[in-house]
C-alpha atoms as a PDB file:
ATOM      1  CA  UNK A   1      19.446  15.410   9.657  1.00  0.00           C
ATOM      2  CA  UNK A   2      19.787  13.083   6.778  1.00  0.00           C
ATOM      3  CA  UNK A   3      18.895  10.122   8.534  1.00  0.00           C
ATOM      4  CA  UNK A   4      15.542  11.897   9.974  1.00  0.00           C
ATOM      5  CA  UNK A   5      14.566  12.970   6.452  1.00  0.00           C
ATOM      6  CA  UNK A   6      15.586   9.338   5.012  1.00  0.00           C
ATOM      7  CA  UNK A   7      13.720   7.546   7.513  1.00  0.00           C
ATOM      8  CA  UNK A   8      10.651   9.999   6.879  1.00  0.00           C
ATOM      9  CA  UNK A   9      10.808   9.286   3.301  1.00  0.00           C
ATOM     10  CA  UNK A  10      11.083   5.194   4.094  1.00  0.00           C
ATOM     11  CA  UNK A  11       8.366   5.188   6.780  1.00  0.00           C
ATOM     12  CA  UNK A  12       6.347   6.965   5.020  1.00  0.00           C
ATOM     13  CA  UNK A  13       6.717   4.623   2.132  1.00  0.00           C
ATOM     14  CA  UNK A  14       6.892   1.522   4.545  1.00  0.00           C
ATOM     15  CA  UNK A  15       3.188   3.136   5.962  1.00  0.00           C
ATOM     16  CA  UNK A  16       1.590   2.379   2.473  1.00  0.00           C
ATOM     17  CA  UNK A  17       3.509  -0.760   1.890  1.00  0.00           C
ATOM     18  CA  UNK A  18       2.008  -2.373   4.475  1.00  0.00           C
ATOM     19  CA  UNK A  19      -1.668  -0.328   4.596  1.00  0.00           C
ATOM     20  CA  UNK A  20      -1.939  -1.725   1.177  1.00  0.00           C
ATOM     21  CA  UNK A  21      -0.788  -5.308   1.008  1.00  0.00           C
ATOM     22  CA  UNK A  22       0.243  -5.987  -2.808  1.00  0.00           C
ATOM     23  CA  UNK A  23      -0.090  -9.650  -4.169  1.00  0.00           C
ATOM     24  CA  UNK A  24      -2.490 -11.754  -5.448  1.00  0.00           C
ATOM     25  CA  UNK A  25      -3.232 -15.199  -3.624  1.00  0.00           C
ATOM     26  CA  UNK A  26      -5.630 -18.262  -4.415  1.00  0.00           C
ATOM     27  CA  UNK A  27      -9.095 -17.146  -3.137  1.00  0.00           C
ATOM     28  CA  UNK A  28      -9.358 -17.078   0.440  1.00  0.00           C
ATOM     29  CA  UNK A  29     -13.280 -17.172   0.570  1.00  0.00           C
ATOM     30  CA  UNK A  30     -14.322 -19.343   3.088  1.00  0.00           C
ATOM     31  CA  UNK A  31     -18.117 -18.112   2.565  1.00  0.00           C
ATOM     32  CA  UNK A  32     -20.882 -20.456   2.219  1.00  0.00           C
ATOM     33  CA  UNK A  33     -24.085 -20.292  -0.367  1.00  0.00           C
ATOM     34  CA  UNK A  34     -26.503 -17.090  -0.393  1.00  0.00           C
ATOM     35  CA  UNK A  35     -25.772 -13.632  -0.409  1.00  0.00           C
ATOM     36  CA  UNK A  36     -24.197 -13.649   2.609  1.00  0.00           C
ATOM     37  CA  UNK A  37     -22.197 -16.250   1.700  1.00  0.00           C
ATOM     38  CA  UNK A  38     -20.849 -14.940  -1.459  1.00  0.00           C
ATOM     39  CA  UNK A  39     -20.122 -11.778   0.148  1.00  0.00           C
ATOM     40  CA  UNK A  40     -17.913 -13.447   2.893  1.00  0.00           C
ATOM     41  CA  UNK A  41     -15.976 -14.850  -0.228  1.00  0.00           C
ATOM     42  CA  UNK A  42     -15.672 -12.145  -1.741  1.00  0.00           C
ATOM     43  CA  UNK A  43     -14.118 -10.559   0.727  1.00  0.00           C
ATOM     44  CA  UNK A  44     -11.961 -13.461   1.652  1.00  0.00           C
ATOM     45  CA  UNK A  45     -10.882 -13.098  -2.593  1.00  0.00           C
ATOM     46  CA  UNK A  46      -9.631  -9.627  -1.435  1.00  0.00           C
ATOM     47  CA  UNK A  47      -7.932 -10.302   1.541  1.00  0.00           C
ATOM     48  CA  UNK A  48      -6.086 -12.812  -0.331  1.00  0.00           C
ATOM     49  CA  UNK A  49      -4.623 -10.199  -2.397  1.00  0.00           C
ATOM     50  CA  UNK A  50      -3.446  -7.945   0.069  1.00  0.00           C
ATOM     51  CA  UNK A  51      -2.067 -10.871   2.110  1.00  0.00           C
ATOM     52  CA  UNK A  52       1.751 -11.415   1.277  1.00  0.00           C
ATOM     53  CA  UNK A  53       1.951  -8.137  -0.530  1.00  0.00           C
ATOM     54  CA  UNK A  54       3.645  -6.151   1.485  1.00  0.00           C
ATOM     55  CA  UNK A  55       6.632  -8.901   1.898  1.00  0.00           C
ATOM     56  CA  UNK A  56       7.464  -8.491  -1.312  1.00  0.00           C
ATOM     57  CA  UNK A  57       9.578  -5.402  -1.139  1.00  0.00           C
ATOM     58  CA  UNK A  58      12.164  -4.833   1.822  1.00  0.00           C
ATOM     59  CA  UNK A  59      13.364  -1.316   2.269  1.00  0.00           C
ATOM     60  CA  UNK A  60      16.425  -0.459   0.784  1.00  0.00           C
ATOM     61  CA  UNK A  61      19.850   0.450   2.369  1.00  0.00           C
ATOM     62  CA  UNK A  62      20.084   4.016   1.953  1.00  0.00           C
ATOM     63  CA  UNK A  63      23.989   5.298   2.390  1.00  0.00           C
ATOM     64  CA  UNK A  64      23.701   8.708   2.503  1.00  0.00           C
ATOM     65  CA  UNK A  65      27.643   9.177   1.664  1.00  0.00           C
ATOM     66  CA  UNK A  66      26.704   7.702  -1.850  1.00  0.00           C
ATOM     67  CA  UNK A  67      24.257  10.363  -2.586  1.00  0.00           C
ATOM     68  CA  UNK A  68      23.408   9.009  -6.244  1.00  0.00           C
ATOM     69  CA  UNK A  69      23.157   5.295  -5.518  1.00  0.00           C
ATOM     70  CA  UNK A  70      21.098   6.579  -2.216  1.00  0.00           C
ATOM     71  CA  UNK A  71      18.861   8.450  -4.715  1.00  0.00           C
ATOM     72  CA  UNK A  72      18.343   5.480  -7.229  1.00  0.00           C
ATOM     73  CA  UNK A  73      18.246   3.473  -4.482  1.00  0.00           C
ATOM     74  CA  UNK A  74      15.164   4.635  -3.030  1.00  0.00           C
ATOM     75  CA  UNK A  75      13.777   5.800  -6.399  1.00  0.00           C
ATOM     76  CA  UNK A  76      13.917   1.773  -7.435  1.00  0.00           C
ATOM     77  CA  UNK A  77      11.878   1.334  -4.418  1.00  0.00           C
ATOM     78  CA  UNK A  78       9.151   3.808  -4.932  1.00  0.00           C
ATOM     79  CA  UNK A  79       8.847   3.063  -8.440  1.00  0.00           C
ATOM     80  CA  UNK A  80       8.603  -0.878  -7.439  1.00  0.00           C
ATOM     81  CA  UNK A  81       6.233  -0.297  -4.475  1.00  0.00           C
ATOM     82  CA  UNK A  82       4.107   2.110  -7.567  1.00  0.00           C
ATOM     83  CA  UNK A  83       4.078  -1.300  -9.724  1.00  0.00           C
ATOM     84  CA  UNK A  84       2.826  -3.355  -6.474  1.00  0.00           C
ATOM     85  CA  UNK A  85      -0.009  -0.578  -6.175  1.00  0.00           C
ATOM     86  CA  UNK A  86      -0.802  -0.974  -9.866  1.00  0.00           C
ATOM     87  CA  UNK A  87      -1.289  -4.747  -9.654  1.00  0.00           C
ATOM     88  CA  UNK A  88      -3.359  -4.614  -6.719  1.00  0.00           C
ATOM     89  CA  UNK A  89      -5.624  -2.034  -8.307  1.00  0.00           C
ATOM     90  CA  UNK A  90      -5.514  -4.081 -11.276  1.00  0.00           C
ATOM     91  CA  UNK A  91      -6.493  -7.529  -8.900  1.00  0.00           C
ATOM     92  CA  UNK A  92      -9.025  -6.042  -7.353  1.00  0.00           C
ATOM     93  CA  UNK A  93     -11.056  -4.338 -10.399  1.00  0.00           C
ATOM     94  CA  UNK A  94     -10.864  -8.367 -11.290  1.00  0.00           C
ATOM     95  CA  UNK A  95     -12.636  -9.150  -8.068  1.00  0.00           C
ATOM     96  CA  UNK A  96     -15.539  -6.141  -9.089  1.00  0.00           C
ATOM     97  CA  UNK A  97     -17.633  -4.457  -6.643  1.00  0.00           C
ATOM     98  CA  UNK A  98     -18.786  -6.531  -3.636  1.00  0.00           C
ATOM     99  CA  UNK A  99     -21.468  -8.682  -4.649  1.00  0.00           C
ATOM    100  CA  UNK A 100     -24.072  -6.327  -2.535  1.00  0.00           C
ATOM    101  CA  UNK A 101     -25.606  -3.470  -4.227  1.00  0.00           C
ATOM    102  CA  UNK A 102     -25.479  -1.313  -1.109  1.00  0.00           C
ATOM    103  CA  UNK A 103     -21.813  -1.478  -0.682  1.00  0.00           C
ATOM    104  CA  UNK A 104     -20.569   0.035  -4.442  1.00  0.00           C
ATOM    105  CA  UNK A 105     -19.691   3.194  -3.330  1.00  0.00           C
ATOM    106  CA  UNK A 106     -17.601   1.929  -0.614  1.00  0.00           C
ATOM    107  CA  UNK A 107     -16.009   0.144  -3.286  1.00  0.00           C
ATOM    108  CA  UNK A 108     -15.792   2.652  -5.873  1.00  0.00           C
ATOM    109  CA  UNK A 109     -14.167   5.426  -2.475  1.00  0.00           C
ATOM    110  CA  UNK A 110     -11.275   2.616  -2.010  1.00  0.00           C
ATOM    111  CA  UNK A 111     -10.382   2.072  -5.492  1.00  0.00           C
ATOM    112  CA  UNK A 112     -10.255   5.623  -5.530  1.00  0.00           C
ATOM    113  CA  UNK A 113      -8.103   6.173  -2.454  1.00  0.00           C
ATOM    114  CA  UNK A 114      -5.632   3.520  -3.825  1.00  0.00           C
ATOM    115  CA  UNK A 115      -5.268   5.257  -7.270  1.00  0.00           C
ATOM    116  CA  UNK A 116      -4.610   8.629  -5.691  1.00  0.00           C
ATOM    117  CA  UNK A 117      -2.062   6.717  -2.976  1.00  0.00           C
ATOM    118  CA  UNK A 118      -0.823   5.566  -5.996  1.00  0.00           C
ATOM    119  CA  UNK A 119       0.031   8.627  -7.553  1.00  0.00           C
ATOM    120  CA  UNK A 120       1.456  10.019  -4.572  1.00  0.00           C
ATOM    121  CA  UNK A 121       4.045   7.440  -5.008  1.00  0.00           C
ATOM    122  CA  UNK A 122       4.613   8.178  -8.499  1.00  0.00           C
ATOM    123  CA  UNK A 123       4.780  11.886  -7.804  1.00  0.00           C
ATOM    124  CA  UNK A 124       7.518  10.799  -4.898  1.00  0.00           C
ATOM    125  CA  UNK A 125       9.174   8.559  -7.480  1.00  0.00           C
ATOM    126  CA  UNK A 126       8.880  11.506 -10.453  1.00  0.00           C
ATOM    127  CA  UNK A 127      10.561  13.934  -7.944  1.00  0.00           C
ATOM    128  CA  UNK A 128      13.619  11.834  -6.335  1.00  0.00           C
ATOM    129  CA  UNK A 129      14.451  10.292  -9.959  1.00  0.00           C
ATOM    130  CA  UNK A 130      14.795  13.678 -11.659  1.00  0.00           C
ATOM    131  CA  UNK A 131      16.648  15.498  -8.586  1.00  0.00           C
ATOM    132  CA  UNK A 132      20.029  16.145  -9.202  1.00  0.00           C
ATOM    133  CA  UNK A 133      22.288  15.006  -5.980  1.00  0.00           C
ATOM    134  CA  UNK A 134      25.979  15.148  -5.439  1.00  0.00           C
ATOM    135  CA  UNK A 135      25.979  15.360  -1.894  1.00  0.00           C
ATOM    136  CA  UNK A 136      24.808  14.395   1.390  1.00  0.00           C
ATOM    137  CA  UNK A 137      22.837  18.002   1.555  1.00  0.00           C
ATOM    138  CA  UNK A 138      20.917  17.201  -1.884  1.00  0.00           C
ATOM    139  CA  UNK A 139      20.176  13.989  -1.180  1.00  0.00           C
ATOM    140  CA  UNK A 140      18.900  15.618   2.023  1.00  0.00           C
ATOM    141  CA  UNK A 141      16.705  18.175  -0.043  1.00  0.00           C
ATOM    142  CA  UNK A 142      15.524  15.529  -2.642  1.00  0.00           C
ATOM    143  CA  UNK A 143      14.177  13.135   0.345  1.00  0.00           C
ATOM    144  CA  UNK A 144      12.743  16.345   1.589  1.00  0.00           C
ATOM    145  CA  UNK A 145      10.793  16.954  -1.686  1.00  0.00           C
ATOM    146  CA  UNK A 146      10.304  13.159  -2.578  1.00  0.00           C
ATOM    147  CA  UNK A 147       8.454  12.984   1.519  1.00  0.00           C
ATOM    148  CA  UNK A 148       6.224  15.607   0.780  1.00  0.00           C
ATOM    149  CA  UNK A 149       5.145  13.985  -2.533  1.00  0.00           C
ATOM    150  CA  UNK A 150       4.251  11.289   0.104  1.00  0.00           C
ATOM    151  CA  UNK A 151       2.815  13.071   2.666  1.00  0.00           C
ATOM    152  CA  UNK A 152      -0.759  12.010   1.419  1.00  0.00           C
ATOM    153  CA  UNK A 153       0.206   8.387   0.988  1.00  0.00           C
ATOM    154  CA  UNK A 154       1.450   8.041   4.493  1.00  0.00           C
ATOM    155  CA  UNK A 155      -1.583   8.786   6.320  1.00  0.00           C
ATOM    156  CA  UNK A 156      -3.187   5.910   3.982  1.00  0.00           C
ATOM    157  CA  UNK A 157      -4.682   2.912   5.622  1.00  0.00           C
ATOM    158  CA  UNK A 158      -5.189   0.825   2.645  1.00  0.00           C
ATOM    159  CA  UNK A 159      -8.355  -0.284   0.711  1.00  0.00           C
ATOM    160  CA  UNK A 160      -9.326  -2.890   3.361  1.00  0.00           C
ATOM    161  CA  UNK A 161      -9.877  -0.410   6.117  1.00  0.00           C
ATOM    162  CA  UNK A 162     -11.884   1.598   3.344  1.00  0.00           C
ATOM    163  CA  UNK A 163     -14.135  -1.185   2.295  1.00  0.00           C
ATOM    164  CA  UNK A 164     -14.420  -2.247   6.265  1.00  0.00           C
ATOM    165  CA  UNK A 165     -16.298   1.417   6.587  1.00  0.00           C
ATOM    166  CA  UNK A 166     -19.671  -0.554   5.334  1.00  0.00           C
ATOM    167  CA  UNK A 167     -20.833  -2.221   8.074  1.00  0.00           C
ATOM    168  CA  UNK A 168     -22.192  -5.093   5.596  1.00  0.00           C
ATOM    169  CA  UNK A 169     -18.007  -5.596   4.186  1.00  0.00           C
ATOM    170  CA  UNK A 170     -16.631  -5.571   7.827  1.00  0.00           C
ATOM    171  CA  UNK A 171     -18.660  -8.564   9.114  1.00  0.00           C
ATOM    172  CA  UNK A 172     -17.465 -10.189   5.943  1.00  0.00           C
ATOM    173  CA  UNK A 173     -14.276  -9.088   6.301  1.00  0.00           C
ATOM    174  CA  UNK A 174     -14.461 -10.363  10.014  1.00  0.00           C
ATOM    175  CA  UNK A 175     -16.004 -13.698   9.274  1.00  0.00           C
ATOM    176  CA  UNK A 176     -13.537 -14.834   6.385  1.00  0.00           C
ATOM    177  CA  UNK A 177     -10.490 -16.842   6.845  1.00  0.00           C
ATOM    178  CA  UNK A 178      -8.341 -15.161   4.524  1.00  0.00           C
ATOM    179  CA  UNK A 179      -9.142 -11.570   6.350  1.00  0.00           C
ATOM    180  CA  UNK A 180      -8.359 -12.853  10.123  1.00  0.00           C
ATOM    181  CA  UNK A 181      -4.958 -14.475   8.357  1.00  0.00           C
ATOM    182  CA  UNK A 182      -4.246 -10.671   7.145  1.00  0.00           C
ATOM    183  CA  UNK A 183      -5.223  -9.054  10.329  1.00  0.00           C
ATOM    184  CA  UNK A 184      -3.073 -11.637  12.455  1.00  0.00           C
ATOM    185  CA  UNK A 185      -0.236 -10.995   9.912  1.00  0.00           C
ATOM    186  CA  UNK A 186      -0.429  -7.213  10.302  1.00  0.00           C
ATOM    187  CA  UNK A 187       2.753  -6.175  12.279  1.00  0.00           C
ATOM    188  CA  UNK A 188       3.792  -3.044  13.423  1.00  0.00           C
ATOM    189  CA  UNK A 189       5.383   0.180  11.468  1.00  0.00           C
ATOM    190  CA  UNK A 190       8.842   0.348  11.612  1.00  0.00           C
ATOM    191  CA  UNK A 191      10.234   2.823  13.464  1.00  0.00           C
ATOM    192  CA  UNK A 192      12.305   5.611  12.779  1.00  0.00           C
ATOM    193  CA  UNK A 193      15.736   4.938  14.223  1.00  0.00           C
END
């Protein structure tokens, strides 16, 4: 049972790890002049920070016979993959709305998905942290708690898919560079073993 509820708890962590990509690269553009042009950039700008992201945390070894270190374990991990979140926000509020007027509210719905997957994560991170555990059973119950936290977060598909809802953003998104590296790059979720 603990190893069903620990592997809920890291896929459903692993699910917005790699929905949401987390680093910042060089531009990644590949647009050329004219609207059109600028918009295939900036798209390419954003797929360049969601492409390594996700590479940048690895799952942690959870021992379930070590029910604190299991705990802070996957706490550190949540409260890391929280920070990558943060700076991707944070990256692309730098990159602004997409450089077409028509597409800001598709911008402004997946800034606001990733602040609320976000907090999911913090919530999961909040919860696990302040659980007391002694034993294999309360680790069991504080995954438990810490996976519902993340329910929301697991079903999210990160704020490319969001912005790819305009039809406008998803020919960008198909025509730059940077984008077709990140959708070649995309790998399949773990699975629960």
């Amino acid at each position: 049972m603990n190893r069903r509820i620990t592997s809920a708890v890291a896929l459903a962590a692993a699910a917005v790890l790699s929905a949401a990509g987390c680093s910042s690269s060089e531009g990644g553009g590949g647009g050329g002049a004219g609207p059109a042009g600028e918009l295939v950039t900036w798209a390419g700008d954003v797929c360049g920070h969601l492409h390594d992201g996700g590479r940048q945390l690895t799952m942690p070894e959870v021992d379930p016979g070590d029910a604190p270190a299991a705990r802070d374990s996957a706490a550190s991990f949540l409260d890391a993959l929280s920070g990558q979140l943060g700076t991707l926000a944070e990256n692309l509020r730098k990159e602004g709305p997409p450089p077409v007027s028509s597409a800001e509210d598709t911008y402004d719905a997946a800034m606001k998905a990733l602040a609320e997957t976000r907090k999911s994560v913090e919530s999961a991170h909040t919860t696990l942290s302040q659980t007391e555990v002694e034993d294999p059973e309360s680790l069991q119950d504080a995954f438990a708690e810490a996976g519902r936290s993340m329910g929301r977060a697991a079903a999210y598909e990160g704020p490319a898919e969001d912005l790819r809802k305009d039809p406008g953003l998803n020919a960008a998104f198909e025509e730059a560079p940077a984008c077709r590296e990140l959708d070649q790059d995309a790998s399949p979720a773990p699975s629960a073993g």
